[in-house]
Protein backbone atom coordinates (compact mmCIF):
# COMPACT_ATOMS: atom_id res chain seq x y z
CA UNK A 1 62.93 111.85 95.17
CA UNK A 2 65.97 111.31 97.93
CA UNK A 3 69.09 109.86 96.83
CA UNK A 4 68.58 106.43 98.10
CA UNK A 5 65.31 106.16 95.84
CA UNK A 6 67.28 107.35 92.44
CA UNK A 7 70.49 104.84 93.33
CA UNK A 8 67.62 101.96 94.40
CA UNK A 9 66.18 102.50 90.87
CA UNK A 10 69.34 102.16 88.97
CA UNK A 11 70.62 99.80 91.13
CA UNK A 12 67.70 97.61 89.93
CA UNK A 13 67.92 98.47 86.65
CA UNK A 14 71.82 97.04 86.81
CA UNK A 15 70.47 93.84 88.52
CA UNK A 16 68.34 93.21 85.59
CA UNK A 17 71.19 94.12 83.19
CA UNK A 18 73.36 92.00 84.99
CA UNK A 19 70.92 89.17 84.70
CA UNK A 20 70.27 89.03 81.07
CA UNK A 21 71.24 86.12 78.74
CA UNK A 22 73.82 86.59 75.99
CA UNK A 23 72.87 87.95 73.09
CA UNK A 24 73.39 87.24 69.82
CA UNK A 25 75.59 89.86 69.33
CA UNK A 26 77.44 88.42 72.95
CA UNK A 27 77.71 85.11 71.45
CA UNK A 28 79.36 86.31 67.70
CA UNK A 29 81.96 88.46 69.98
CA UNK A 30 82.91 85.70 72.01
CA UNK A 31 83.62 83.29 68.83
CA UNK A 32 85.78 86.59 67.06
CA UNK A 33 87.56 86.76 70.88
CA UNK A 34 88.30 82.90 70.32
CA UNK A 35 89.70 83.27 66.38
CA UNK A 36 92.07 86.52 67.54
CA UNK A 37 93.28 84.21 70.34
CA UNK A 38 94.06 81.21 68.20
CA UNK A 39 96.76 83.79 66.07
CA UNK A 40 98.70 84.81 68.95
CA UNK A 41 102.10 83.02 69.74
CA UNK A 42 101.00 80.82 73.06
CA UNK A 43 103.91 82.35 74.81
CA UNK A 44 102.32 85.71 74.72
CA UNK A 45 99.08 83.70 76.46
CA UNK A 46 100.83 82.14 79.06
CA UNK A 47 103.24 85.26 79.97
CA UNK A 48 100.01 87.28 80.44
CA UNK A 49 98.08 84.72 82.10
CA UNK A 50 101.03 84.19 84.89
CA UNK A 51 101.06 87.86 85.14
CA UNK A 52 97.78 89.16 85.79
CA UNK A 53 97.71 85.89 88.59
CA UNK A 54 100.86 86.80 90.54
CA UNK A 55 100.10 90.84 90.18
CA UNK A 56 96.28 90.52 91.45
CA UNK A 57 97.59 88.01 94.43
CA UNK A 58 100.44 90.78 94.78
CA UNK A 59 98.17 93.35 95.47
CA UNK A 60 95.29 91.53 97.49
CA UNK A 61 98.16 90.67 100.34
CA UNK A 62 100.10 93.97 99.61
CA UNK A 63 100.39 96.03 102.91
CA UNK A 64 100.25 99.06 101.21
CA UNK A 65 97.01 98.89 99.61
CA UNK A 66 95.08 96.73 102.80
CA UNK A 67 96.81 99.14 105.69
CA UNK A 68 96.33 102.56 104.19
CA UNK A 69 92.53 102.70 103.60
CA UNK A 70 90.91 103.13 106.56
CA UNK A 71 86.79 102.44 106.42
CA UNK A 72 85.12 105.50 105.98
CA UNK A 73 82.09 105.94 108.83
CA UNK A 74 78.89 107.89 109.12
CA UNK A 75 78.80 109.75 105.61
CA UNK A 76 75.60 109.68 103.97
CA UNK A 77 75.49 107.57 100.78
CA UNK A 78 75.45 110.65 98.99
CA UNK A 79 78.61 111.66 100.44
CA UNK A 80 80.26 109.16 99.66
CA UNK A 81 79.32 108.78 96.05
CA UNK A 82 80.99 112.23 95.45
CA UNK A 83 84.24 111.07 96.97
CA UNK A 84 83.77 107.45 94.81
CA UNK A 85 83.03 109.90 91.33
CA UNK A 86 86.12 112.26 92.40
CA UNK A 87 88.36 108.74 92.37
CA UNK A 88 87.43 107.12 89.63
CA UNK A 89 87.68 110.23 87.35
CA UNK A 90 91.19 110.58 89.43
CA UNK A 91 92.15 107.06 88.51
CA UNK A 92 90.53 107.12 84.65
CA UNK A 93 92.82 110.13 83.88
CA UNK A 94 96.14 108.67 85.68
CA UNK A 95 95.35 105.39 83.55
CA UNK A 96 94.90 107.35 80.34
CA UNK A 97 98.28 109.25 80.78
CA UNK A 98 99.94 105.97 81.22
CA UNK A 99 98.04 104.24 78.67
CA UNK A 100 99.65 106.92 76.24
CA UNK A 101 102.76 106.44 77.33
CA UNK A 102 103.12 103.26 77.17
CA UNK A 103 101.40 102.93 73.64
CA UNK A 104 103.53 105.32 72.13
CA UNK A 105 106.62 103.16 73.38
CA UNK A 106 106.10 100.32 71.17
CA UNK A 107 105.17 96.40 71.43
CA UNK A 108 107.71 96.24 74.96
CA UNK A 109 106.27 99.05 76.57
CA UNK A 110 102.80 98.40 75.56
CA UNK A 111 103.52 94.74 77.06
CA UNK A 112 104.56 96.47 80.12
CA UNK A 113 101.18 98.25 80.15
CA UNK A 114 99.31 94.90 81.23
CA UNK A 115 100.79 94.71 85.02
CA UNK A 116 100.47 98.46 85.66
CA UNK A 117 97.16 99.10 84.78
CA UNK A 118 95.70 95.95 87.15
CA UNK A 119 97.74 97.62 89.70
CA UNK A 120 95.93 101.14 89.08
CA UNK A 121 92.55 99.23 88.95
CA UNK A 122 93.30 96.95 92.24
CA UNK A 123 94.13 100.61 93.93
CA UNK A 124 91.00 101.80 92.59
CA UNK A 125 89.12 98.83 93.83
CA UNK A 126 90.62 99.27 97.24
CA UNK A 127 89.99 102.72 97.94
CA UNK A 128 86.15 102.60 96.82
CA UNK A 129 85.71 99.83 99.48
CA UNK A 130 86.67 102.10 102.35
CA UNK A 131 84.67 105.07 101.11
CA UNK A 132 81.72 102.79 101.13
CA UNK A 133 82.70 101.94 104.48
CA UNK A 134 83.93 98.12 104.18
CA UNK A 135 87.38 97.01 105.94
CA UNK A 136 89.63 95.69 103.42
CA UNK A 137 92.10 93.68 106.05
CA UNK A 138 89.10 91.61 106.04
CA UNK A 139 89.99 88.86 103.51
CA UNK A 140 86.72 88.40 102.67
CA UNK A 141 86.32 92.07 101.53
CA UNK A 142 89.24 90.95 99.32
CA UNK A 143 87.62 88.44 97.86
CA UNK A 144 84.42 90.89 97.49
CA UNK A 145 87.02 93.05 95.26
CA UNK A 146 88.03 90.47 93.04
CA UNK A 147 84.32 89.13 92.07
CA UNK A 148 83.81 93.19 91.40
CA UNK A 149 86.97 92.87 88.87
CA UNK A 150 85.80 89.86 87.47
CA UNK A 151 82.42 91.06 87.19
CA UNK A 152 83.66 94.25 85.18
CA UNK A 153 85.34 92.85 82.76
CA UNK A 154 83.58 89.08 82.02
CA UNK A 155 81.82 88.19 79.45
CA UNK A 156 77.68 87.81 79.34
CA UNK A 157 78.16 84.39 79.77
CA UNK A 158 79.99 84.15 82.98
CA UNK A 159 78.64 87.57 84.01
CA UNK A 160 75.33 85.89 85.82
CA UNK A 161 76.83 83.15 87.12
CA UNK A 162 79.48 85.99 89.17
CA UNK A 163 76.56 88.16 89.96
CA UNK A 164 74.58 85.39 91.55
CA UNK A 165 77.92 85.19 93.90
CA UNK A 166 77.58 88.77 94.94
CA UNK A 167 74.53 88.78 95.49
CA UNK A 168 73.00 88.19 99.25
CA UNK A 169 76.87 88.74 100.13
CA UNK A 170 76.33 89.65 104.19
CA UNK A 171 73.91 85.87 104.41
CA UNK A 172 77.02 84.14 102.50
CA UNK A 173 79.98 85.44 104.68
CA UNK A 174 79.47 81.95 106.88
CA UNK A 175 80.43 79.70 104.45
CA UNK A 176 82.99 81.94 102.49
CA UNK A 177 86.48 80.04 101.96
CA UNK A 178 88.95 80.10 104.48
CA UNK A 179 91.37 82.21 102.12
CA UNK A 180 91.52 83.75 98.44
CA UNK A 181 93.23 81.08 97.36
CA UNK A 182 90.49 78.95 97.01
CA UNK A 183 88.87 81.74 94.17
CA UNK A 184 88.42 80.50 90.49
CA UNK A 185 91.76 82.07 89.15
CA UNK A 186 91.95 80.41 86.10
CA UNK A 187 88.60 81.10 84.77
CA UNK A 188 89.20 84.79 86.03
CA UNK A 189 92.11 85.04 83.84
CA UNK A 190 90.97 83.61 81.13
CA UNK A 191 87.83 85.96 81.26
CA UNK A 192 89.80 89.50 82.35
CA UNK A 193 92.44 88.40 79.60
CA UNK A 194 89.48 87.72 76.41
CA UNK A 195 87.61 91.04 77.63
CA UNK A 196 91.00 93.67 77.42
CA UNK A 197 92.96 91.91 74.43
CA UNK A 198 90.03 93.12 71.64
CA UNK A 199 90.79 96.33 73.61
CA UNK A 200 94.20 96.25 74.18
CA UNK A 201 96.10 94.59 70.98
CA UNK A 202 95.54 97.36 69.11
CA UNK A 203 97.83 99.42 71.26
CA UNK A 204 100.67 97.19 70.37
CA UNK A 205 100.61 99.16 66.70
CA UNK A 206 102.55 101.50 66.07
CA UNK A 207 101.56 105.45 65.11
CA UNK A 208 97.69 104.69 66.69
CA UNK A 209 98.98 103.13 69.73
CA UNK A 210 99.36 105.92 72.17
CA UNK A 211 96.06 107.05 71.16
CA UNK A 212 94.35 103.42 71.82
CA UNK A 213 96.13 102.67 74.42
CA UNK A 214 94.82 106.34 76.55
CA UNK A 215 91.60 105.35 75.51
CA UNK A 216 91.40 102.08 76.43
CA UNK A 217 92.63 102.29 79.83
CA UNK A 218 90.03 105.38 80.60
CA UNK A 219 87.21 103.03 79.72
CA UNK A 220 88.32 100.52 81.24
CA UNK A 221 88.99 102.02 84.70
CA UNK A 222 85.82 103.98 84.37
CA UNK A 223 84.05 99.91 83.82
CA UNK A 224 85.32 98.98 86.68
CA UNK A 225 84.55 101.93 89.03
CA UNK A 226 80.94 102.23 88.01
CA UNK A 227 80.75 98.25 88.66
CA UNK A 228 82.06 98.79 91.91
CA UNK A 229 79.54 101.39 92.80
CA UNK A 230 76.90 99.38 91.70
CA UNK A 231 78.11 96.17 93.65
CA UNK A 232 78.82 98.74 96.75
CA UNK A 233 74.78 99.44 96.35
CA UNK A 234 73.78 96.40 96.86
CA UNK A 235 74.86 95.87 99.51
CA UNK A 236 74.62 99.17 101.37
CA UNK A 237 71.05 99.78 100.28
CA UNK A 238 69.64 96.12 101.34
CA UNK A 239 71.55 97.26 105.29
């Protein structure tokens, strides 16, 4: 069996995955997600929700991050899936480290957290796209990234109704929107914000909060990157 026939097969296998309804178990998350958020201050909501907007929007027009990743050319797939592994391990371990660090610094610190790791993972994001190949100048490979990030970390719920976006990407690039602005950005915040906070509030205590907080990030990161392979597949494997 080639390469391309294993990553076809799990790439179908995801689709499926990706197409299930919410469980039962989904559903009795969701409502717990709702009861934590009704207990914390709405301050705390809103400071988070304005942050992970003006970071992501930061980042997606950043020069930096759309002028240093050139689109890698003529690898084989398996090539570059070795280089994709290397960076998301890369990326999972400098998350950890920071995760730590931040967790051990208490509730201000572990605030702090929040910005830097959507940074790490919006780095990630944009690095993976040119080792699959894909130009990320190209606004509309920008707006490919951020479905990938939303995808990662939604819930069941919303997670078919982003898929179904994704999917047949290269037949919907004609009647894309003009600019990123026009994205869903308060439904993705509310969604990336109820997926990390059963994750992340536990970092804000104090003695196990360096050790959450490592944690959290690496699985978090390492979500994300295997999404983004996954989404990468699709769309490499139909070409």
């Amino acid at each position: 069996m080639t390469y391309e026939e294993k990553t076809t097969i799990e790439l179908e296998f995801w689709k499926r995955k990706m197409r299930l309804k919410p469980s039962f178990f989904n559903k009795m998350t969701n409502n717990i997600q709702k009861k934590i958020n009704s207990y914390i201050p709405e301050k705390i909501h809103t400071a988070i929700t304005v942050t992970i907007k003006n970071m992501i929007k930061g980042v997606l027009y950043g020069s930096t991050y759309t002028t240093s990743n050139t689109p890698a050319l003529g690898m084989s797939l398996l090539h570059r899936e070795a280089l994709v592994k290397s960076k998301i391990d890369n990326y999972c371990k400098t998350g950890a480290a920071e995760g730590g660090i931040t967790g051990a610094g208490g509730f201000l610190m572990s605030m702090a957290d929040f910005p830097i790791l959507i940074g790490i993972k919006m780095k990630l994001l944009f690095e993976i796209a040119a080792l699959y190949g894909f130009d990320v100048k190209d606004y509309r490979e920008r707006l490919y990234l951020l479905y990938i990030f939303q995808l990662a970390f939604s819930s069941q719920q919303g997670r078919t109704k982003i898929f179904m976006h994704m999917e047949n990407w290269q037949e919907k690039l004609h009647i894309l929107p003009e600019n990123v602005d026009s994205f869903d950005w308060k439904t993705f915040q509310q969604e990336y914000r109820d997926y990390i906070d059963l994750a992340k509030l536990a970092q804000l205590l104090p003695i196990v909060g360096a050790a959450v907080g490592a944690i959290a990030n690496y699985q978090l990161i390492k979500q994300l990157g295997t999404t983004a392979m996954q989404a990468y597949r699709m769309r490499l494997l139909k070409q």
